[in-house]
Structure formats: structure tokens, C-alpha cells
C-alpha atoms as a PDB file:
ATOM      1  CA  UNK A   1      92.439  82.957 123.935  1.00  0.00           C
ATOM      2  CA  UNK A   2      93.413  84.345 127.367  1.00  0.00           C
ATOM      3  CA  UNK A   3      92.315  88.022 128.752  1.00  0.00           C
ATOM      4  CA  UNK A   4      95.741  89.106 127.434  1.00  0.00           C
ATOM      5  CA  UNK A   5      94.864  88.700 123.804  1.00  0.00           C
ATOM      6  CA  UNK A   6      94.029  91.396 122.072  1.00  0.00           C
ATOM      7  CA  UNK A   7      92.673  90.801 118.217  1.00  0.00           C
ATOM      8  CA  UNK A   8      92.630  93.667 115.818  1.00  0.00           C
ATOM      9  CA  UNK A   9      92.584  94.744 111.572  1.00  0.00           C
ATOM     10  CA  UNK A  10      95.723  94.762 110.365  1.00  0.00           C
ATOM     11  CA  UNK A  11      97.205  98.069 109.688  1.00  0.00           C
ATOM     12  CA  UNK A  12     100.086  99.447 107.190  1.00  0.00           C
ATOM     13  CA  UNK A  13     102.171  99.699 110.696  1.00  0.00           C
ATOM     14  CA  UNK A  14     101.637  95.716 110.378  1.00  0.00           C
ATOM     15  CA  UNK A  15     102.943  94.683 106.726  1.00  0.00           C
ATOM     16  CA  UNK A  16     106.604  93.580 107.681  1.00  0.00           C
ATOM     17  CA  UNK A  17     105.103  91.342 110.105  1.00  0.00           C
ATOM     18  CA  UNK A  18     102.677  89.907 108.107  1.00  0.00           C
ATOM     19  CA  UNK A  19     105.651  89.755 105.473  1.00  0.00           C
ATOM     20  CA  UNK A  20     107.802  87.730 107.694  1.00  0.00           C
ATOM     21  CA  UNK A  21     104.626  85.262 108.532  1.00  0.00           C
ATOM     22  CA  UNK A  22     103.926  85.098 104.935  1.00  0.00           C
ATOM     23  CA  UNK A  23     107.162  84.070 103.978  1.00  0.00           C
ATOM     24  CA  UNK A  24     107.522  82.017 106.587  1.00  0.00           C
ATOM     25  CA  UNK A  25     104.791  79.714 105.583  1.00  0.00           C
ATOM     26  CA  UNK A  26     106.344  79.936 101.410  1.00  0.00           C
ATOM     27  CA  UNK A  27     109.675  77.947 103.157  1.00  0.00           C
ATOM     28  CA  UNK A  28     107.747  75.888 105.419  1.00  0.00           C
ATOM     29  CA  UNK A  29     105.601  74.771 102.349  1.00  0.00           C
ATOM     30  CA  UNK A  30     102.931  73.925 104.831  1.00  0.00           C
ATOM     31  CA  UNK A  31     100.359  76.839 104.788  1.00  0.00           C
ATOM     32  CA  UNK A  32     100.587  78.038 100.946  1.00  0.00           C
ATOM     33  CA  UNK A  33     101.266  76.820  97.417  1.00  0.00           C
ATOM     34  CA  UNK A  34     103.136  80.000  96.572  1.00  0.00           C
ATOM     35  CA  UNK A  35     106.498  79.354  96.041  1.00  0.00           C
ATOM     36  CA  UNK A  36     108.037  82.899  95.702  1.00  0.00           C
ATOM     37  CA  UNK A  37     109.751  84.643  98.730  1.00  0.00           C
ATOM     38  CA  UNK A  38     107.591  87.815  98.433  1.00  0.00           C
ATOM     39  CA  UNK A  39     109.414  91.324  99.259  1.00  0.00           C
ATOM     40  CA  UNK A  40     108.409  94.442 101.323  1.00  0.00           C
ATOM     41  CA  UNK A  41     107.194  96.793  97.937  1.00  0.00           C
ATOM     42  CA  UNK A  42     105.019  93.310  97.083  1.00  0.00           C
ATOM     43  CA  UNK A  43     103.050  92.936 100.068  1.00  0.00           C
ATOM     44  CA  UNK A  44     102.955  96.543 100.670  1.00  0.00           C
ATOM     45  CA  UNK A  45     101.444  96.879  96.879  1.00  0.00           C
ATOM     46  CA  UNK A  46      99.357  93.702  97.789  1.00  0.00           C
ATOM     47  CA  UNK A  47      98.048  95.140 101.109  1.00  0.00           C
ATOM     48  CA  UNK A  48      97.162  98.104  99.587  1.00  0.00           C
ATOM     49  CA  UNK A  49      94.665  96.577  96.932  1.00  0.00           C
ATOM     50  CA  UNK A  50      93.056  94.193  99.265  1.00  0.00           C
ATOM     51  CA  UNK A  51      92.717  96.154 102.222  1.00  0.00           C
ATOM     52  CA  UNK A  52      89.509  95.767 103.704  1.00  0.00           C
ATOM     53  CA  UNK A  53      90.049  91.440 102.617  1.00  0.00           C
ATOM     54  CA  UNK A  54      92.923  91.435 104.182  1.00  0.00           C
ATOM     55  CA  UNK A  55      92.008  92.753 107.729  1.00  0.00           C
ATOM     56  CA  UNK A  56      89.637  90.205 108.120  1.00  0.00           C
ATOM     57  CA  UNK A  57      92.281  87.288 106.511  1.00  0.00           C
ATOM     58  CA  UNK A  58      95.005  88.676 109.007  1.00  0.00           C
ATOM     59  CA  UNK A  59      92.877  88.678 112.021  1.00  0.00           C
ATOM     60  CA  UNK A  60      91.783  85.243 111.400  1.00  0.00           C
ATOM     61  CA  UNK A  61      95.301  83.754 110.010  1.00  0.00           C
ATOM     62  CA  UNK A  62      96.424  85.319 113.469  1.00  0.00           C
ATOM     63  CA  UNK A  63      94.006  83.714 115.397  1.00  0.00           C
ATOM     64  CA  UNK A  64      94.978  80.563 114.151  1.00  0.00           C
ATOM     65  CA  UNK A  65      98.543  80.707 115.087  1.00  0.00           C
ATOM     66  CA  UNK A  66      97.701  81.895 118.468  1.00  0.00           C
ATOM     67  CA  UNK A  67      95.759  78.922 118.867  1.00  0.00           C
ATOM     68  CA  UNK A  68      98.710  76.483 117.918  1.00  0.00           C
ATOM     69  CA  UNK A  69      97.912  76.239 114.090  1.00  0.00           C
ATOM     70  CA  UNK A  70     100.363  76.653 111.420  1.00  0.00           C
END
């Protein structure tokens, strides 16, 4: 990563991004099994009971796609 990057915990602020990533990955098949398109109440629910997991799973998922992953 560049001086430009900046790599932080997701926050609430965050979930309709993560959302669109999410479900970008269930019609790309490529980076999850899940095969459900997942709605904003769902991953807001879902962010809410994994919170602290999810910060670190975020950061790192992000990480990856700044580095060319999928």
C-alpha cells in the first residue's frame, strides 16, 4: 500500500459499503458460498452481533482488494 492508504475498523457509517462488496462477491460466486443477495436490515443486524469480528474481517477483506485480490 502507498502513503495514501489509510486502513481503519469498520464502522456502522460503513455497512452499505460493505453490503455492496458483500453482494458483490454472492454474484461473482468467486469469494463466498452464500448464495443469497443479503439486504441492508441483514447486514446491519449481522454487523451488529459481530462487531468487534467484523472490524478486523473488514479491514483485512479490504486490504485484500486494495492489493488486487478478489
Amino acid at each position: 500500500m502507498d502513503n495514501n492508504t489509510t486502513v481503519r475498523s469498520a464502522v456502522e457509517a460503513d455497512i452499505e459499503s460493505i453490503l455492496q462488496i458483500y453482494n458483490q462477491g454472492i454474484e461473482d460466486r468467486i469469494t463466498t458460498l452464500e448464495t443469497d443477495i443479503k439486504d441492508l436490515p441483514y447486514m446491519r443486524n449481522w454487523f451488529k452481533e459481530h462487531e468487534e469480528a467484523t472490524a478486523f474481517w473488514w479491514r483485512n477483506k479490504m486490504i485484500n482488494l486494495l492489493a488486487g485480490h478478489h
